[in-house]
C-alpha atoms as a PDB file:
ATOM      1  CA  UNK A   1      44.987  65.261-148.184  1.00  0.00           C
ATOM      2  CA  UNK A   2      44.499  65.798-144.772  1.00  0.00           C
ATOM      3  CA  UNK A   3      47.601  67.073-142.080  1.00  0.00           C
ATOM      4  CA  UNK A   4      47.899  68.380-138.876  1.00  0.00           C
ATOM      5  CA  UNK A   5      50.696  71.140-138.275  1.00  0.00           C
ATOM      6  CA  UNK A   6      52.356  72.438-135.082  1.00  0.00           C
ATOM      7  CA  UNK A   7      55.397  75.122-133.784  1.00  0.00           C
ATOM      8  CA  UNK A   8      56.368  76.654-130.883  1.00  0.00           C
ATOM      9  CA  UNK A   9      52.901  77.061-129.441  1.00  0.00           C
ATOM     10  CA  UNK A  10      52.048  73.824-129.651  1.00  0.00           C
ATOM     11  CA  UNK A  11      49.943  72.197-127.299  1.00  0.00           C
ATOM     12  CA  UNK A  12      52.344  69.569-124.376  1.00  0.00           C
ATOM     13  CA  UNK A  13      51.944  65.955-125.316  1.00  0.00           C
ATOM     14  CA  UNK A  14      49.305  65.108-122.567  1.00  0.00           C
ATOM     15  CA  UNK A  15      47.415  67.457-124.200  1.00  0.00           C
ATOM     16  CA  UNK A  16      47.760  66.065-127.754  1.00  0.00           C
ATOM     17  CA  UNK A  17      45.531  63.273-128.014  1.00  0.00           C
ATOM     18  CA  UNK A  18      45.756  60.086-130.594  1.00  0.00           C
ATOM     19  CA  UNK A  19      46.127  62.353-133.836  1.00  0.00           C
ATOM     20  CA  UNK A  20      42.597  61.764-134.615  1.00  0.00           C
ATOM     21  CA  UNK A  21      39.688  64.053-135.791  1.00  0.00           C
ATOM     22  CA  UNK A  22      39.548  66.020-132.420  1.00  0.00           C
ATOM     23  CA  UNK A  23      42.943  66.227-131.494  1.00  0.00           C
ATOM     24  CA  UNK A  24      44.280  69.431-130.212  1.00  0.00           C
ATOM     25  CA  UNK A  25      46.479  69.655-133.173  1.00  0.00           C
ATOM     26  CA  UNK A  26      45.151  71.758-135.765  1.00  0.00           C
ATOM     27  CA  UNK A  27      43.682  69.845-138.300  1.00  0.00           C
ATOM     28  CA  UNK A  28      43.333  70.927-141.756  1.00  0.00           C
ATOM     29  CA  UNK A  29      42.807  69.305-145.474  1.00  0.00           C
ATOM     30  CA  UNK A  30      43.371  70.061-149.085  1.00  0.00           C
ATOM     31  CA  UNK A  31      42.164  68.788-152.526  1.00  0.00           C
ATOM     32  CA  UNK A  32      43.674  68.615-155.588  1.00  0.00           C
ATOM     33  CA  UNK A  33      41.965  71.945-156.259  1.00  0.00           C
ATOM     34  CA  UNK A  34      41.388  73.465-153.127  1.00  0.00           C
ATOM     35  CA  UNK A  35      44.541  73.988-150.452  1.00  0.00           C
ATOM     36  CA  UNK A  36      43.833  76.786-147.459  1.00  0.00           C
ATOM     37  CA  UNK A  37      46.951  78.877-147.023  1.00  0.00           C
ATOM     38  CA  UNK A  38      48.590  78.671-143.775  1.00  0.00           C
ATOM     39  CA  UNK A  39      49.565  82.363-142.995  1.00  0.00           C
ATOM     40  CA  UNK A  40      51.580  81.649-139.647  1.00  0.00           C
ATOM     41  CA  UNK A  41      54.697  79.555-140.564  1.00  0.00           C
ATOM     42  CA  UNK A  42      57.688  81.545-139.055  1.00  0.00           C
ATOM     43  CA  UNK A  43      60.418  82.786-141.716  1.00  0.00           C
ATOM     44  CA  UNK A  44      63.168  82.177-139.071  1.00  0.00           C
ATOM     45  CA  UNK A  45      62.299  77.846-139.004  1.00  0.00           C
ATOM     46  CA  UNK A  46      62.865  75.870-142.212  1.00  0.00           C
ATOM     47  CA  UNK A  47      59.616  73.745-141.873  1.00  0.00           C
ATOM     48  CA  UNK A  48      59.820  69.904-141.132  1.00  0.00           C
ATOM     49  CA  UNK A  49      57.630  67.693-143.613  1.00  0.00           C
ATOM     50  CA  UNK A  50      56.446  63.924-141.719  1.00  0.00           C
ATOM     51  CA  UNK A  51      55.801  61.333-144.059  1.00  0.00           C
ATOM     52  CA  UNK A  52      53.776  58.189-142.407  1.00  0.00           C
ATOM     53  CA  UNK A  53      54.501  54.727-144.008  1.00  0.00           C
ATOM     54  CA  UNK A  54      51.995  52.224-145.288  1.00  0.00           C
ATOM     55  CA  UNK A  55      48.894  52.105-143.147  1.00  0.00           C
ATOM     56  CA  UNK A  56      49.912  54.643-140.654  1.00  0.00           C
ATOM     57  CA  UNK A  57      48.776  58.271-141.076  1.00  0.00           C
ATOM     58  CA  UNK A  58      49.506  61.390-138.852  1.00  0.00           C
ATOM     59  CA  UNK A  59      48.895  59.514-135.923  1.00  0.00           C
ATOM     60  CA  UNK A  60      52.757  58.132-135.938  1.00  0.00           C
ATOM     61  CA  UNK A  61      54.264  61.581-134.753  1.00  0.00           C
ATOM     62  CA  UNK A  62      51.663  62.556-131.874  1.00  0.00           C
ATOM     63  CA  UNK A  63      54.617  61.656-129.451  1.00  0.00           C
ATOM     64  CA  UNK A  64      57.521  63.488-132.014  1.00  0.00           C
ATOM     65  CA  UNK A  65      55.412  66.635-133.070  1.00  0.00           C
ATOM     66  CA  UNK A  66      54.982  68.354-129.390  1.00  0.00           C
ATOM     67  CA  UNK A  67      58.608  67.695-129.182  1.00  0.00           C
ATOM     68  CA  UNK A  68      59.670  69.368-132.348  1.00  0.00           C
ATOM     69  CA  UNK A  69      57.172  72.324-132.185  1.00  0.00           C
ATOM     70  CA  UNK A  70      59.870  74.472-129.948  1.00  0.00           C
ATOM     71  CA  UNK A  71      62.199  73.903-133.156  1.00  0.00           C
ATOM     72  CA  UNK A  72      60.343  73.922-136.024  1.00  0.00           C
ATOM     73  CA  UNK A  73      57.173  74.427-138.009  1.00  0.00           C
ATOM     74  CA  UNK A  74      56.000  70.929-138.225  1.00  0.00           C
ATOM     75  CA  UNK A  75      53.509  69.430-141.103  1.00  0.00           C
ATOM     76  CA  UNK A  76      52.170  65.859-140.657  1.00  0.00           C
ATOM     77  CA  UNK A  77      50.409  64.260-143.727  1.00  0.00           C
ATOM     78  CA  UNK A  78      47.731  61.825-144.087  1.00  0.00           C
ATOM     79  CA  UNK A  79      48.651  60.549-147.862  1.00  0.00           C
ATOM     80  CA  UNK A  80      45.673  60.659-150.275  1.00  0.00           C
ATOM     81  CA  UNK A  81      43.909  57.217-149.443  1.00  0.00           C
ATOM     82  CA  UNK A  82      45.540  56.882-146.315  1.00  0.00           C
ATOM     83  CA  UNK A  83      44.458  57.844-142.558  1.00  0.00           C
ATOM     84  CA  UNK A  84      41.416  60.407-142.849  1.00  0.00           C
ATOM     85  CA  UNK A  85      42.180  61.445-145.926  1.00  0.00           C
ATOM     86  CA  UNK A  86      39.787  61.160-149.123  1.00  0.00           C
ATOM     87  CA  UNK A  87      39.726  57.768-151.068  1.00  0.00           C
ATOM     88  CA  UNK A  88      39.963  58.498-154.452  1.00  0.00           C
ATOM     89  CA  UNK A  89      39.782  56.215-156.763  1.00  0.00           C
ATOM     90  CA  UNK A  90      42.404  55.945-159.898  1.00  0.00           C
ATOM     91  CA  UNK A  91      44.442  58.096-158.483  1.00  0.00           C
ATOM     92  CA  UNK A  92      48.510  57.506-158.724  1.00  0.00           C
ATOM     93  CA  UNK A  93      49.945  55.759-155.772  1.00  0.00           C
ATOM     94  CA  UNK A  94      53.549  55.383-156.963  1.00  0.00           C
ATOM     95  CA  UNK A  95      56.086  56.418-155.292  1.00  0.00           C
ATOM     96  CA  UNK A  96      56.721  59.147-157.907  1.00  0.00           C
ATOM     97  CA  UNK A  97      53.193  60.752-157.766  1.00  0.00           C
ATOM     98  CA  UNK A  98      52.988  60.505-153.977  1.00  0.00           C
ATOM     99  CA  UNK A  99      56.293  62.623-154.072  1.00  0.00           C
ATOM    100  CA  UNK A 100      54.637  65.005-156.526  1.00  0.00           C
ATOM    101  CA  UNK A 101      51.584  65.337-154.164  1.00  0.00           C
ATOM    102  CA  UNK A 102      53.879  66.140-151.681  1.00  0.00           C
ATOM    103  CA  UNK A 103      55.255  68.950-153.497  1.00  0.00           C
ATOM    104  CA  UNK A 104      52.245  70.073-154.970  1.00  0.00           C
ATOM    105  CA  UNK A 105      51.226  70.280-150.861  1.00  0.00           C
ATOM    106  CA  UNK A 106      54.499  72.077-149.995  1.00  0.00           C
ATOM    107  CA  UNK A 107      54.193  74.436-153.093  1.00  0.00           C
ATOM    108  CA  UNK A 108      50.318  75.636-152.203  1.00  0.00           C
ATOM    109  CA  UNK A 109      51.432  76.627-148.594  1.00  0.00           C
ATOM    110  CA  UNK A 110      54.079  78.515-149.860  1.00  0.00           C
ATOM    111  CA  UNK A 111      57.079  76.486-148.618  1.00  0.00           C
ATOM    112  CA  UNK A 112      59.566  76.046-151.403  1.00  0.00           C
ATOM    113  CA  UNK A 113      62.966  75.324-149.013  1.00  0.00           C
ATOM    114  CA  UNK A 114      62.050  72.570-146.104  1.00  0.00           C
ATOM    115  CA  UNK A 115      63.260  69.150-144.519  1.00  0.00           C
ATOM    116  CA  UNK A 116      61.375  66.200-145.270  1.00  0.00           C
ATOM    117  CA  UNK A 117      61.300  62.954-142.795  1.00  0.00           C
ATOM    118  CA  UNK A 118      59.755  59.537-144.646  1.00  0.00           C
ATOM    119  CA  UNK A 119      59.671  56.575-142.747  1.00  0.00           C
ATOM    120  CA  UNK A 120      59.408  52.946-144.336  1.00  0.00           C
ATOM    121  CA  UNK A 121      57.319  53.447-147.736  1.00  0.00           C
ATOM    122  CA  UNK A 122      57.260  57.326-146.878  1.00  0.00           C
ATOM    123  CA  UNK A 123      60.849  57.104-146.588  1.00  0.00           C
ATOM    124  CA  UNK A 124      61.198  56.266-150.241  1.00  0.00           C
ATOM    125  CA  UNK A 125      58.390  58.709-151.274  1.00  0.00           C
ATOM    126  CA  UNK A 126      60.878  61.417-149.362  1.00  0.00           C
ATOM    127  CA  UNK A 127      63.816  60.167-151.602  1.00  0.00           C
ATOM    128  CA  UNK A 128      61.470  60.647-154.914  1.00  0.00           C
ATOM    129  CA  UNK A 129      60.154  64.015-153.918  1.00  0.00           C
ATOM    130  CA  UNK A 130      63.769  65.376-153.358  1.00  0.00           C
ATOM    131  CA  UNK A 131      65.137  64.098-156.784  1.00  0.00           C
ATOM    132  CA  UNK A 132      61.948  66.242-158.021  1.00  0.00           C
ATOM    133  CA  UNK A 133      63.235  69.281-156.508  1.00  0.00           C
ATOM    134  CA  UNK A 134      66.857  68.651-158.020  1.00  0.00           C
ATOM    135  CA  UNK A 135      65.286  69.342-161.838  1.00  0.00           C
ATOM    136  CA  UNK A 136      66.549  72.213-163.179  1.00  0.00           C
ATOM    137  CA  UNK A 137      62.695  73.460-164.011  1.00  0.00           C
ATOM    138  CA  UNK A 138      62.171  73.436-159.930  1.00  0.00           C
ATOM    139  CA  UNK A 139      62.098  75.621-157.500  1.00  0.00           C
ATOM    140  CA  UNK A 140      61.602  74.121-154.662  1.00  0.00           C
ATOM    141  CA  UNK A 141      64.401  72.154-152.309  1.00  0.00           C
ATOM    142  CA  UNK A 142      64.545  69.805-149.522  1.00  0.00           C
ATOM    143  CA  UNK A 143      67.198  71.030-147.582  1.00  0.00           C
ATOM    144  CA  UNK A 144      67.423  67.577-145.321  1.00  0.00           C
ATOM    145  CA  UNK A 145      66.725  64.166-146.075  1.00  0.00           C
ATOM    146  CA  UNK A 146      65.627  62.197-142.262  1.00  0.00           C
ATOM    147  CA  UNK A 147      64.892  58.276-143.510  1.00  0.00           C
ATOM    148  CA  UNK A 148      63.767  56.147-141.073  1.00  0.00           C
ATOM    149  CA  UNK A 149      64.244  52.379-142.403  1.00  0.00           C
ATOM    150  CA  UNK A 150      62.949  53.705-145.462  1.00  0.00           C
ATOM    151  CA  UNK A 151      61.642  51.179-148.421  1.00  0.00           C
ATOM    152  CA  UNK A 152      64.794  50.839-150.491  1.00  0.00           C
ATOM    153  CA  UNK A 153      66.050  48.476-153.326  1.00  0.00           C
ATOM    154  CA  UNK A 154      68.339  46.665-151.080  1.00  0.00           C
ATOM    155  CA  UNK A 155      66.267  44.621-148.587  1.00  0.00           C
ATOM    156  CA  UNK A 156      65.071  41.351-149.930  1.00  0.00           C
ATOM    157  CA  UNK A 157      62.278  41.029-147.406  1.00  0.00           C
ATOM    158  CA  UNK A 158      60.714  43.890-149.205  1.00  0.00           C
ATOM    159  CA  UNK A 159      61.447  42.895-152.499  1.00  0.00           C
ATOM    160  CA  UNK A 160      58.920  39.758-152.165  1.00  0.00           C
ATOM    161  CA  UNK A 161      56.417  40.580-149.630  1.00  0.00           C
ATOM    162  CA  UNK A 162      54.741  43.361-151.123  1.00  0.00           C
ATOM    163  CA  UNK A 163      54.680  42.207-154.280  1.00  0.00           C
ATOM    164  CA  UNK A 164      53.546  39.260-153.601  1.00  0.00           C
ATOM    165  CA  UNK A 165      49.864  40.934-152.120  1.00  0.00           C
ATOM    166  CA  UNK A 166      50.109  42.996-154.891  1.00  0.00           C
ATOM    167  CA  UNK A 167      49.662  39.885-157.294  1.00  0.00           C
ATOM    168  CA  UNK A 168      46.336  38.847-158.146  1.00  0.00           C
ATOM    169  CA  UNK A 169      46.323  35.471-155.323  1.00  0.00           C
ATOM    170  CA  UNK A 170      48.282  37.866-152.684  1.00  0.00           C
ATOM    171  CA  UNK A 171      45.193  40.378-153.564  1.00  0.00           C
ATOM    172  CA  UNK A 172      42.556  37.367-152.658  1.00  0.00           C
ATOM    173  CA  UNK A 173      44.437  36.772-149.434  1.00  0.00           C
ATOM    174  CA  UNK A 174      44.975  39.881-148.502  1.00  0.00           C
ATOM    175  CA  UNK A 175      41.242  40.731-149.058  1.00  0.00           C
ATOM    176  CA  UNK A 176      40.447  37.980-146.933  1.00  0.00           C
ATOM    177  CA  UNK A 177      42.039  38.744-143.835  1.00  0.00           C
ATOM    178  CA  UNK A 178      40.495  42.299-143.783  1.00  0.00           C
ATOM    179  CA  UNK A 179      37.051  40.320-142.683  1.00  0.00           C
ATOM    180  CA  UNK A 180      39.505  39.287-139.209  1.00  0.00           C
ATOM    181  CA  UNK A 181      40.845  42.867-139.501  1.00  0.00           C
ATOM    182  CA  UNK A 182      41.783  42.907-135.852  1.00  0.00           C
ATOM    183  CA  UNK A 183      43.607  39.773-134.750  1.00  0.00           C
ATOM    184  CA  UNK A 184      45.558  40.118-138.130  1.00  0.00           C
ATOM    185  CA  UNK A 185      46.396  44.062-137.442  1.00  0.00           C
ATOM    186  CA  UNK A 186      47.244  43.202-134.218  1.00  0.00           C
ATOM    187  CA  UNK A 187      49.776  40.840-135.260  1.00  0.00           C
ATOM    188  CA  UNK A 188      51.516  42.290-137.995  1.00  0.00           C
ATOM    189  CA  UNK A 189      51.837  45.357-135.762  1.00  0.00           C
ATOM    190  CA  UNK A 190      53.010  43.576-132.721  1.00  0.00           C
ATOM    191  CA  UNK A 191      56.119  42.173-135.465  1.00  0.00           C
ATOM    192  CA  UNK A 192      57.191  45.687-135.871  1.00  0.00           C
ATOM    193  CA  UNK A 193      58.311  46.038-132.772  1.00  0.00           C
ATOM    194  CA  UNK A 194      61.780  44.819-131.586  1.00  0.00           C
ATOM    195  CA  UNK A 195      60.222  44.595-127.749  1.00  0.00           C
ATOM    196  CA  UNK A 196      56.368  43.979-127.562  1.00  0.00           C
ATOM    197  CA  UNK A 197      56.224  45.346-123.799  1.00  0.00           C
ATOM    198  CA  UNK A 198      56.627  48.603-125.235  1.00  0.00           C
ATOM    199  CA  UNK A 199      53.543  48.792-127.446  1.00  0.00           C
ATOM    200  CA  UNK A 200      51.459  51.572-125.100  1.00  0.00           C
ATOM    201  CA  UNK A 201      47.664  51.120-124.561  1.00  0.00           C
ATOM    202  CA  UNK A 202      45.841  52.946-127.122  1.00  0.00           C
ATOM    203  CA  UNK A 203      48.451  52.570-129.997  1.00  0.00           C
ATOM    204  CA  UNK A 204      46.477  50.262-131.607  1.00  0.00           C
ATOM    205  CA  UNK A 205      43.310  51.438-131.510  1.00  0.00           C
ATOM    206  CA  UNK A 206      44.655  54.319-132.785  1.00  0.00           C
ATOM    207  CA  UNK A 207      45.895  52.719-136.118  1.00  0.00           C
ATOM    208  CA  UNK A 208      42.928  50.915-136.522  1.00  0.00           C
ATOM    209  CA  UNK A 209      40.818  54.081-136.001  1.00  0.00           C
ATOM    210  CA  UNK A 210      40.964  55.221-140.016  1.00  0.00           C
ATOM    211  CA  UNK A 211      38.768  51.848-140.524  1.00  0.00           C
ATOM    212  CA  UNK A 212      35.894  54.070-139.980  1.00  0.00           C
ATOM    213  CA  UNK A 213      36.333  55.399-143.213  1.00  0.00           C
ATOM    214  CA  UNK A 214      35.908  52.792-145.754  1.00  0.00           C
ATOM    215  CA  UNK A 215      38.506  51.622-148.540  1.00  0.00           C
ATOM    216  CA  UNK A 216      41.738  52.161-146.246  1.00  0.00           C
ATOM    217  CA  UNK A 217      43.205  48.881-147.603  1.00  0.00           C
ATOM    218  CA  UNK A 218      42.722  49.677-151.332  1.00  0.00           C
ATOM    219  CA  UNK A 219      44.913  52.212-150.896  1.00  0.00           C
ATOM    220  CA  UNK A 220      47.974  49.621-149.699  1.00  0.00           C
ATOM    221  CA  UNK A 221      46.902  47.484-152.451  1.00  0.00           C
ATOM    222  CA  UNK A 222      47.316  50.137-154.936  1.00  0.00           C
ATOM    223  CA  UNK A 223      50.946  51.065-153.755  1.00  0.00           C
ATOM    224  CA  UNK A 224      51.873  47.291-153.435  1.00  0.00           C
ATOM    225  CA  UNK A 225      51.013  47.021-157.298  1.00  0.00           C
ATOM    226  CA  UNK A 226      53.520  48.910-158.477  1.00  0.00           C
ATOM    227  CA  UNK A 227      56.026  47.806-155.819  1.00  0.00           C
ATOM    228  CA  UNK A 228      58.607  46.680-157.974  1.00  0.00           C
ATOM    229  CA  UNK A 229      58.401  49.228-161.190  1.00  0.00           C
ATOM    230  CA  UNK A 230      58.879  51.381-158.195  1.00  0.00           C
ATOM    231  CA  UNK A 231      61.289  49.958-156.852  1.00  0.00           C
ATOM    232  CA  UNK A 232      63.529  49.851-159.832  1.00  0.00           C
ATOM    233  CA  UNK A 233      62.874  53.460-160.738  1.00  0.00           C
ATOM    234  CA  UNK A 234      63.831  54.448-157.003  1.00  0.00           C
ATOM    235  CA  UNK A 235      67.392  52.851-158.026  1.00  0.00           C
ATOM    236  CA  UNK A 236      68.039  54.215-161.083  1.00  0.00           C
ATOM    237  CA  UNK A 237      67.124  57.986-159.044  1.00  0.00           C
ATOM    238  CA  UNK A 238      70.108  57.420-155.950  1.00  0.00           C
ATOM    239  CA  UNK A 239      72.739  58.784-158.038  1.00  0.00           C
ATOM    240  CA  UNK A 240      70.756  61.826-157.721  1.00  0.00           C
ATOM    241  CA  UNK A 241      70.784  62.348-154.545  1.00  0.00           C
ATOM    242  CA  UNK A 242      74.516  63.074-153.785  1.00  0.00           C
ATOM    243  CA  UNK A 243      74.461  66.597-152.819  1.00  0.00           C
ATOM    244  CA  UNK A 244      71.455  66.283-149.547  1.00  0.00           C
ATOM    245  CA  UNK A 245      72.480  65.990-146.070  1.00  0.00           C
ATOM    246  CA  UNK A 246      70.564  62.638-144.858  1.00  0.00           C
ATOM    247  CA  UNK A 247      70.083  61.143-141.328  1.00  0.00           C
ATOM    248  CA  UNK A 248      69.612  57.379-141.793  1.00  0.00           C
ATOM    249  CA  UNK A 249      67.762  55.984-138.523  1.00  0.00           C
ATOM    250  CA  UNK A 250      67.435  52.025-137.937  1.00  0.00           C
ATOM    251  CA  UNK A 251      66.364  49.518-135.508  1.00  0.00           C
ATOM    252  CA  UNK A 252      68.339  47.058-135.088  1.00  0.00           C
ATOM    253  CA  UNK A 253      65.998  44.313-135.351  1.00  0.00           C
ATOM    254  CA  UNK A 254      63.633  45.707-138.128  1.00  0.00           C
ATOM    255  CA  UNK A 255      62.330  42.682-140.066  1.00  0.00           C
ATOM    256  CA  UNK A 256      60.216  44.818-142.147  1.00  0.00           C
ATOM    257  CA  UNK A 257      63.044  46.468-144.072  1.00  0.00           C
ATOM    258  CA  UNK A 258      66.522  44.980-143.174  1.00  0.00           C
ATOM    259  CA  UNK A 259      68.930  47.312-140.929  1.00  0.00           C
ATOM    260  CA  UNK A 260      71.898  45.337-143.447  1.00  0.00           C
ATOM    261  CA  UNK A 261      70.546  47.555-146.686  1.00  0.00           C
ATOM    262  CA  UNK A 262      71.223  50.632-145.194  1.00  0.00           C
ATOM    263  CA  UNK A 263      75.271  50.444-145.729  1.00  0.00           C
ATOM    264  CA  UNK A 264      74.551  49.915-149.937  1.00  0.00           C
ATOM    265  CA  UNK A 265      72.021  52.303-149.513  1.00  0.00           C
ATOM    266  CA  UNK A 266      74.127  54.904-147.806  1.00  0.00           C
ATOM    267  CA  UNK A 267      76.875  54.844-150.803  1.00  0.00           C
ATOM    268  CA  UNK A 268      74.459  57.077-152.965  1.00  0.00           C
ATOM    269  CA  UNK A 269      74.854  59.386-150.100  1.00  0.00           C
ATOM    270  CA  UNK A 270      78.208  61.133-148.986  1.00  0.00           C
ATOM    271  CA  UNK A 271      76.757  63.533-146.333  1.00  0.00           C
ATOM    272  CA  UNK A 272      74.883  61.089-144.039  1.00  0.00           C
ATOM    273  CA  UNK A 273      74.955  59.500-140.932  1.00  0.00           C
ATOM    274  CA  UNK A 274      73.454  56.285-139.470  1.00  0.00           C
ATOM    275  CA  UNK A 275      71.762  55.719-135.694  1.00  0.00           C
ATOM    276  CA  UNK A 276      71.010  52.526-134.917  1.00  0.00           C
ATOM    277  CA  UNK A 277      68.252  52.134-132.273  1.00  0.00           C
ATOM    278  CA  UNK A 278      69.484  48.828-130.436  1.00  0.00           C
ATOM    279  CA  UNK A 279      67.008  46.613-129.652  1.00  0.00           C
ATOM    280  CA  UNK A 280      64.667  48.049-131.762  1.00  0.00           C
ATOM    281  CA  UNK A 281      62.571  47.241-134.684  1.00  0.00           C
ATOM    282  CA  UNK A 282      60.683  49.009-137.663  1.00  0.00           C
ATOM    283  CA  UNK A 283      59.023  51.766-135.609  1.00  0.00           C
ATOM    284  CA  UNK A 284      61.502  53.886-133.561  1.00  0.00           C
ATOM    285  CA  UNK A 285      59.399  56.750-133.208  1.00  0.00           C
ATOM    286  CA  UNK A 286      56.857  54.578-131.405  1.00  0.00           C
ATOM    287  CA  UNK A 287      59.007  52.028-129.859  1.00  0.00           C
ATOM    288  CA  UNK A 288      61.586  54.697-128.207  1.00  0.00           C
ATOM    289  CA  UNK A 289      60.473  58.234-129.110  1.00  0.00           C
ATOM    290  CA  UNK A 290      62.282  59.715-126.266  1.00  0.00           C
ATOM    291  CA  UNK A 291      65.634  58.664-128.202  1.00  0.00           C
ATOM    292  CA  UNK A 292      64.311  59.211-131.348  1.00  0.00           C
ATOM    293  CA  UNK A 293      63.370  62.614-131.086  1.00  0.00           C
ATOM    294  CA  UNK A 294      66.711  63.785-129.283  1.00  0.00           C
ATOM    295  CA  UNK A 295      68.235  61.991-132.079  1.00  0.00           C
ATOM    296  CA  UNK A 296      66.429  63.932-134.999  1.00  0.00           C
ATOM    297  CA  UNK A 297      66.321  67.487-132.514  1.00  0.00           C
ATOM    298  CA  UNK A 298      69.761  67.388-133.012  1.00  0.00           C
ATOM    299  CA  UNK A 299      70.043  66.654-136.393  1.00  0.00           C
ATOM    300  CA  UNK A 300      67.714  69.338-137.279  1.00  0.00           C
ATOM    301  CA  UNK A 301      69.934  71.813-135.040  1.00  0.00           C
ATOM    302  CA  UNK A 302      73.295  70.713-135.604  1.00  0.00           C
ATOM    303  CA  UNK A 303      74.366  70.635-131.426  1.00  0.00           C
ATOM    304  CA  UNK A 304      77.181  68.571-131.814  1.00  0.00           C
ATOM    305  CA  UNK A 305      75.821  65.901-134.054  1.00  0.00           C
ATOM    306  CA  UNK A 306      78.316  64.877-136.492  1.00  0.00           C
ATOM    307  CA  UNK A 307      76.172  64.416-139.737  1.00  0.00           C
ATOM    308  CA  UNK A 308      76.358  66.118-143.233  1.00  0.00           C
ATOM    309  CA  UNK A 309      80.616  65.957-143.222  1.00  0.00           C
ATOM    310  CA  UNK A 310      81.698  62.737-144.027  1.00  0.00           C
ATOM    311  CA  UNK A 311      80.915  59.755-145.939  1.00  0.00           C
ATOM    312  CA  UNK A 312      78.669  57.109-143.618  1.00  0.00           C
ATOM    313  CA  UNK A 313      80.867  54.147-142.390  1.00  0.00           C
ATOM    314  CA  UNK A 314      81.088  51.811-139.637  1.00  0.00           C
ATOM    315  CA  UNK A 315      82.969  54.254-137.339  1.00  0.00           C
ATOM    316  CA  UNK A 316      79.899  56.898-138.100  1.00  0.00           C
ATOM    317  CA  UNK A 317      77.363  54.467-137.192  1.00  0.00           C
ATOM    318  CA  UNK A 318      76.241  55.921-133.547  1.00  0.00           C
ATOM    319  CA  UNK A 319      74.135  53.452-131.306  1.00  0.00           C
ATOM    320  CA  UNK A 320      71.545  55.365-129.190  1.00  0.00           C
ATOM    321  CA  UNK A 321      70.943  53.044-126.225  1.00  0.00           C
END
C-alpha cells in the first residue's frame, strides 16, 4: 500500500504537484509484511486518515492535504490495487478487509486513536474499519467519522450499477471499454461533477496517470463483485456505530450516490451533521475544495461548528454556498 503523509511543514499547494511518484509529498509504501515506521507524527495532533473512492488514489486530496497539514498529521492511502499501489492478485477487496488493511496500516505506524475521512466506496470502507475498532478485543479507535457521499445501503443508483459490472456480461462490457479507456474516463468523470467548468486542467490526466501500471481496473472489478454481500453486511453493522461523532458532506446533485440516502443513513448516527455543497456533485473536494476544506478544518477543530451534539435533521443540514 502506498501513501503520502503531510503536517505542519508541509510543502504550499503550488508546490505540491499531482500526487504522483515525484510529488513533493513524501511518499512512502508498505507490504503486508514490511511497513517503515514513521517516527515524526506529533503527540499533540490526532492524525487524519484519507480514504480515496473507486479509481481515485492519493491524488484526490493534493488540494485538501496542504490545507490540513497546519492542523493535523495527515495520511493519504493508495488502497492495495488501486493508484500506485501493488496489484495483488486474490487478495480481499471487500469492504471488510479493506477496513482491516486500513487498520493493520494504522496499527504498524503506531497510531491506535485517529480520524478517518472515506469518500464514496472509501466512505463505506471508513464505516467498516470503525465498527472494527468498536470490538471489545481492539485497541484501536477512530475518534471521527468524515463521509463524503459515502457508498451506503440507501441509494438505489448504487444498488444496480455496480453490480451490474460486477456480473459476468457487465464484466465483458466493462472490459471492453478499457480498450477506449480515455473518451470513456473522460466521461464518466465529467458526470461527477455538478458544474463541468470547474474540472481544472490536469485533473484528468492525473486520474488516468495509475494506467501506467497495469491491472488498475481488476481491482474495481474485484470490489464491484462483492457489491451487494457488502452492501448488506454494511447494514446489518450501522447500529454499531451510534457512539462516533460523524460529518456527513454531500453535493447536491451527486448522481453517483444519491444526496436523498443520507437522511436514512444519518438515523444510525445521533452525533452528526450534514453540509450540503449546493450545486455540487459526487466530488466536493475537487469540485469546491476551498469550501470543502473550511468545512472539514472546522470540523476537525471544533471553531464554532455545531456537529457531534444533536441528532442530524433538516434544521442541522448547513448549505455551504
Amino acid at each position: 500500500m502506498r501513501y503520502l503523509r503531510t503536517e505542519s511543514n508541509a510543502p504550499s499547494l503550488a508546490d505540491a504537484g499531482n500526487g504522483e511518484p515525484g510529488s513533493s509529498f513524501p511518499t512512502n509504501s508498505f507490504s503486508s509484511d514490511s511497513f517503515p515506521t514513521n517516527s515524526s507524527i506529533s503527540p499533540e495532533k490526532t492524525p487524519l486518515i484519507l480514504l480515496h473512492g473507486l479509481l481515485g488514489y492519493s491524488f484526490s486530496w493534493r488540494h485538501a492535504m496542504p490545507s490540513l497539514a497546519p492542523y493535523t498529521t495527515v495520511y493519504a492511502l493508495d488502497m492495495m490495487g488501486a493508484g500506485f499501489s501493488d496489484r495483488v492478485s486474490g487478495l480481499d477487496h471487500s469492504m471488510r478487509g479493506t477496513a482491516r488493511r486500513v487498520l493493520q496500516f494504522a496499527e504498524r505506524l503506531g497510531i491506535t486513536s485517529f480520524d478517518l475521512l472515506g469518500t464514496s466506496h472509501g466512505g463505506a470502507v471508513a464505516m467498516m474499519a470503525a465498527a472494527e475498532c468498536l470490538q471489545p478485543q481492539s485497541r484501536m479507535q477512530v475518534r471521527q467519522l468524515i463521509l463524503v457521499a459515502p457508498v451506503n445501503p440507501y441509494s438505489a443508483h448504487g444498488r444496480r450499477l455496480a453490480p451490474f459490472v460486477g456480473s459476468p456480461l457487465g464484466t465483458m462490457l466493462f472490459r471492453h471499454t478499457v480498450a477506449h479507456v480515455r473518451p470513456v474516463f473522460a466521461y464518466a468523470h465529467a458526470r461527477m461533477y455538478g458544474d463541468r467548468s470547474r474540472i481544472l486542467p490536469g485533473t484528468l490526466e492525473g486520474y488516468l496517470a495509475p494506467l501506467a501500471k497495469p491491472r488498475l481496473f481488476e481491482h474495481a472489478l474485484s470490489i464491484v463483485r462483492t457489491w451487494t454481500e457488502d452492501l448488506r453486511e454494511l447494514e446489518a453493522t450501522l447500529p454499531k456505530l451510534a457512539s462516533v461523532p460523524t460529518l456527513f458532506m454531500w453535493g447536491s446533485k451527486d448522481t453517483a450516490v444519491f444526496p436523498s440516502s443520507a437522511e436514512p443513513l444519518a438515523k444510525f448516527f445521533p452525533h452528526s451533521n450534514l453540509i450540503i455543497f449546493p450545486g455540487v456533485g459526487h466530488l466536493p473536494y475537487e469540485e469546491t475544495p476551498q469550501e470543502f476544506n473550511a468545512a472539514l478544518i472546522d470540523f476537525l477543530t471544533d471553531n464554532n461548528f455545531p456537529a457531534c451534539n444533536s441528532r442530524m435533521n433538516r434544521d442541522s443540514v448547513l448549505n455551504c454556498d
